[in-house]
C-alpha atoms as a PDB file:
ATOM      1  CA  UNK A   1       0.783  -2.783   6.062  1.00  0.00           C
ATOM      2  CA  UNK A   2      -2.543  -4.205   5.388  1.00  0.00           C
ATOM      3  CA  UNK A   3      -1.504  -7.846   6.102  1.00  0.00           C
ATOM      4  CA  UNK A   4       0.138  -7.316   8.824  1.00  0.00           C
ATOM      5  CA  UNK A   5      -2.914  -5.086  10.595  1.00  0.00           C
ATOM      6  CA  UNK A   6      -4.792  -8.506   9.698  1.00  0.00           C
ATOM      7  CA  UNK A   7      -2.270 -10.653  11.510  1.00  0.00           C
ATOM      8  CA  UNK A   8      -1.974  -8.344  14.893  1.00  0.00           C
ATOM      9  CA  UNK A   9      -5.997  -7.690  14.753  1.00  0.00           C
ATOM     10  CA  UNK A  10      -7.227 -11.053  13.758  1.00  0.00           C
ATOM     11  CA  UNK A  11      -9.075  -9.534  11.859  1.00  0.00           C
ATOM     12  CA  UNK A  12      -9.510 -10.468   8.026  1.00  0.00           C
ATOM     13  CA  UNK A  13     -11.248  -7.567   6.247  1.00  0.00           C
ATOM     14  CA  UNK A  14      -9.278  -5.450   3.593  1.00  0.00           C
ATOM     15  CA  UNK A  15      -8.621  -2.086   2.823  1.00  0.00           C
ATOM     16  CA  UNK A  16     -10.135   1.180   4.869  1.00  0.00           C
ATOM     17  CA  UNK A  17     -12.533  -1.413   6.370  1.00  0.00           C
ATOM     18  CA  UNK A  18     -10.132  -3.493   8.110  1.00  0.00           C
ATOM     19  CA  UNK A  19      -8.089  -0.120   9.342  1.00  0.00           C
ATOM     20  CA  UNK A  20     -12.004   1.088  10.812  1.00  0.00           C
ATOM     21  CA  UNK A  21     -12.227  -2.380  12.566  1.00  0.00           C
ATOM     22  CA  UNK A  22      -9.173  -2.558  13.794  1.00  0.00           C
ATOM     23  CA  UNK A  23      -7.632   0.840  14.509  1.00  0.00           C
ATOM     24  CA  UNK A  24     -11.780   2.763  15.547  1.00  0.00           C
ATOM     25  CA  UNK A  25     -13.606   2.483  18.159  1.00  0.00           C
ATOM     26  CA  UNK A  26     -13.233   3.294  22.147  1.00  0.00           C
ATOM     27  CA  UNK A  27     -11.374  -0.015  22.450  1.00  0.00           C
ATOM     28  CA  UNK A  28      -9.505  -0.303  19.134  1.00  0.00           C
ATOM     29  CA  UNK A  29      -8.031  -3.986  18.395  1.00  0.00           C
ATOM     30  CA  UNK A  30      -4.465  -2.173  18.000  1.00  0.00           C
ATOM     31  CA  UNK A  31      -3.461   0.996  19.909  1.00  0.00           C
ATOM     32  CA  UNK A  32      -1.258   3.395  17.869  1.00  0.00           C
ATOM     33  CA  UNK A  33      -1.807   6.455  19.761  1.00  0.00           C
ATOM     34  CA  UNK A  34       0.550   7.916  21.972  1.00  0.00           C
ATOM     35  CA  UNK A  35      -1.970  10.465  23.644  1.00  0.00           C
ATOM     36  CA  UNK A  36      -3.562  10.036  27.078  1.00  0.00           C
ATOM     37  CA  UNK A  37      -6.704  12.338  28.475  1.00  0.00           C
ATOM     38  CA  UNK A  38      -8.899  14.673  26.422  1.00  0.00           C
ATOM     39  CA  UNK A  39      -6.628  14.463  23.123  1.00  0.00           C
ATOM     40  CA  UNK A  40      -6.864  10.655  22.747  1.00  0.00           C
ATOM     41  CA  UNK A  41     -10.068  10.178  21.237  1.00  0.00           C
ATOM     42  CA  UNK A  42      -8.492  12.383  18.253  1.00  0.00           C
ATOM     43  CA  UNK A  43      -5.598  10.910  17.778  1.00  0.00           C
ATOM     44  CA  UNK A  44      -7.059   7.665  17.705  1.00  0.00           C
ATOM     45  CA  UNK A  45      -9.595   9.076  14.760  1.00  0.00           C
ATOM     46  CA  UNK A  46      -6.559  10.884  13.115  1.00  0.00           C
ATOM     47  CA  UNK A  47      -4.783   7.508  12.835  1.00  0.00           C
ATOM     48  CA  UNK A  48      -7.293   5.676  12.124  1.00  0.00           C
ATOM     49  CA  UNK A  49      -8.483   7.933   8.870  1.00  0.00           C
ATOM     50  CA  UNK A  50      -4.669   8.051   8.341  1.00  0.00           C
ATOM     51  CA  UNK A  51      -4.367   4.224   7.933  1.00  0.00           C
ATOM     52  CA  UNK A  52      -7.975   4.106   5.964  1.00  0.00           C
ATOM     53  CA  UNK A  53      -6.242   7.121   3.631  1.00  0.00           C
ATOM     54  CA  UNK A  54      -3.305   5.554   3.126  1.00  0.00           C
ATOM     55  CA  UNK A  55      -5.581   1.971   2.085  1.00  0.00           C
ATOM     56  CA  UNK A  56      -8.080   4.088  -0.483  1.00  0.00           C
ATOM     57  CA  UNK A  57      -5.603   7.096  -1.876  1.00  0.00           C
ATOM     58  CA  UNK A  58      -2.521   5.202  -2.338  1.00  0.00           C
ATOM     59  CA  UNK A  59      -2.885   1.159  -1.997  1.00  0.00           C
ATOM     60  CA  UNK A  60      -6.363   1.011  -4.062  1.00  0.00           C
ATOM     61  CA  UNK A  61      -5.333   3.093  -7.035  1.00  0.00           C
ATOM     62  CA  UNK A  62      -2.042   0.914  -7.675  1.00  0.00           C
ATOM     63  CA  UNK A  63      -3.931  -2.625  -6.921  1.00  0.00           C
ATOM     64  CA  UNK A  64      -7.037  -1.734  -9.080  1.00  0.00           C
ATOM     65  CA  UNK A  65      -5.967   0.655 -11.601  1.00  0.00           C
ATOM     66  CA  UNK A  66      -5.348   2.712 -13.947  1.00  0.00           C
ATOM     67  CA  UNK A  67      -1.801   2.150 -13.502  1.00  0.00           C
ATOM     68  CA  UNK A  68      -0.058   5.216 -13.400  1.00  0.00           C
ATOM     69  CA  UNK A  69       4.057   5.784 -12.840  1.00  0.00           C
ATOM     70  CA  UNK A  70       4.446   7.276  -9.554  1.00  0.00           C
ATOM     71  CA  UNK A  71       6.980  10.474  -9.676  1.00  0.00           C
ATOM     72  CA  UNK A  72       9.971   9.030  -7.734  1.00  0.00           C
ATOM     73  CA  UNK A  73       9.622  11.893  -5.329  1.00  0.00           C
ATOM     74  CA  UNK A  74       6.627  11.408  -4.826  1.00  0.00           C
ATOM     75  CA  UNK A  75       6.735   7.660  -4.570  1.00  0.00           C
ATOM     76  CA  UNK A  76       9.435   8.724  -1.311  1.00  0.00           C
ATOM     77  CA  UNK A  77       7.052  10.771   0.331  1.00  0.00           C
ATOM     78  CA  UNK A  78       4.647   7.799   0.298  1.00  0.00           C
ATOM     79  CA  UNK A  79       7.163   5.029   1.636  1.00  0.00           C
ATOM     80  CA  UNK A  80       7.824   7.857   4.274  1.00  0.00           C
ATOM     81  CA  UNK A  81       4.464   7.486   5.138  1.00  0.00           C
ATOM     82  CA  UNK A  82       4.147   3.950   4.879  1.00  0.00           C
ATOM     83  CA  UNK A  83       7.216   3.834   7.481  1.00  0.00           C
ATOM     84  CA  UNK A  84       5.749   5.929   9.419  1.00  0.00           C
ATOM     85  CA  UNK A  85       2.756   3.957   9.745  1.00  0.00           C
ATOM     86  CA  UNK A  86       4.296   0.616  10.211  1.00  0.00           C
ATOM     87  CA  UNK A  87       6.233   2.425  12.776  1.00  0.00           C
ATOM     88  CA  UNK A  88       2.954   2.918  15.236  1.00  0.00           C
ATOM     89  CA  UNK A  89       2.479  -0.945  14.052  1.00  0.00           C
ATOM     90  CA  UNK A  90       5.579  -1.488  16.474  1.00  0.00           C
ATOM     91  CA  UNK A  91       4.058   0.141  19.220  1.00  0.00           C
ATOM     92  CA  UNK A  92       0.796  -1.632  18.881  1.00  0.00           C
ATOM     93  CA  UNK A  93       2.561  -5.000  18.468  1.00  0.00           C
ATOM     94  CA  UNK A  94       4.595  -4.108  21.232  1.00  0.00           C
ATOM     95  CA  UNK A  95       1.310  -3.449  23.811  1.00  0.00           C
ATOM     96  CA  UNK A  96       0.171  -6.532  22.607  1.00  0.00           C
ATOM     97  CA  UNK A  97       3.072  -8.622  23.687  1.00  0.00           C
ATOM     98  CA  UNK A  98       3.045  -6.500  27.017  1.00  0.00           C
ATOM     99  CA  UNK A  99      -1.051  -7.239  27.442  1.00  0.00           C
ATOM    100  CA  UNK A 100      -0.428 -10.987  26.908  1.00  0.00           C
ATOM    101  CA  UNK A 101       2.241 -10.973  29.360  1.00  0.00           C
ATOM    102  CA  UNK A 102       0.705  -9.311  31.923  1.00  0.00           C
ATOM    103  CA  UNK A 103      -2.507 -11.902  31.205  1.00  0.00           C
ATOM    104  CA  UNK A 104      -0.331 -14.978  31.388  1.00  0.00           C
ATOM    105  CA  UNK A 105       1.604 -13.089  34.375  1.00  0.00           C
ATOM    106  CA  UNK A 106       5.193 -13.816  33.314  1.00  0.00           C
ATOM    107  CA  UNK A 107       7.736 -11.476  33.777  1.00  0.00           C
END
């Protein structure tokens, strides 16, 4: 997930950093909200923290240690996440392709 939040954001921080840069702000490098008038502006926070969370709670701990084994249920419940995540990744890819087509102005 993190790498390929780099590749779509050009942007080559790490961790909940990069999700902040990428995913924050009024004019986020990636849209991966779905929302539209007053509930955008918290959906696009609740993602954002979502990606960050997902970076510090369940990337860091297994790429700095301690190593712990992950119950397998549990371990589910996190790729269910993670698939969920990479999921709004689509979307955003897909409004990028859309953006540079309507730049270019090809069909």
């Amino acid at each position: 997930m993190e790498h390929r939040v780099q590749t779509l954001s050009g942007i080559s921080e790490v961790g909940a950093k990069l999700m902040g840069a990428a995913l924050g702000s009024d004019t986020p490098k990636l849209v991966v909200t779905r929302a539209t008038g007053p509930s955008l502006r918290s959906e696009r926070e609740g993602f954002r923290d979502l990606f960050k969370g997902a970076m510090e709670a369940l990337r860091n701990p297994r790429s700095h240690g301690p190593h712990f084994a992950d119950d397998p249920e549990e371990a589910q419940e996190m790729l269910a996440l993670a698939n969920m995540l990479m999921r709004r990744l689509d979307e955003a890819e897909a409004n990028l392709g859309a953006q540079l087509t309507e730049a270019v102005g090809t069909p």
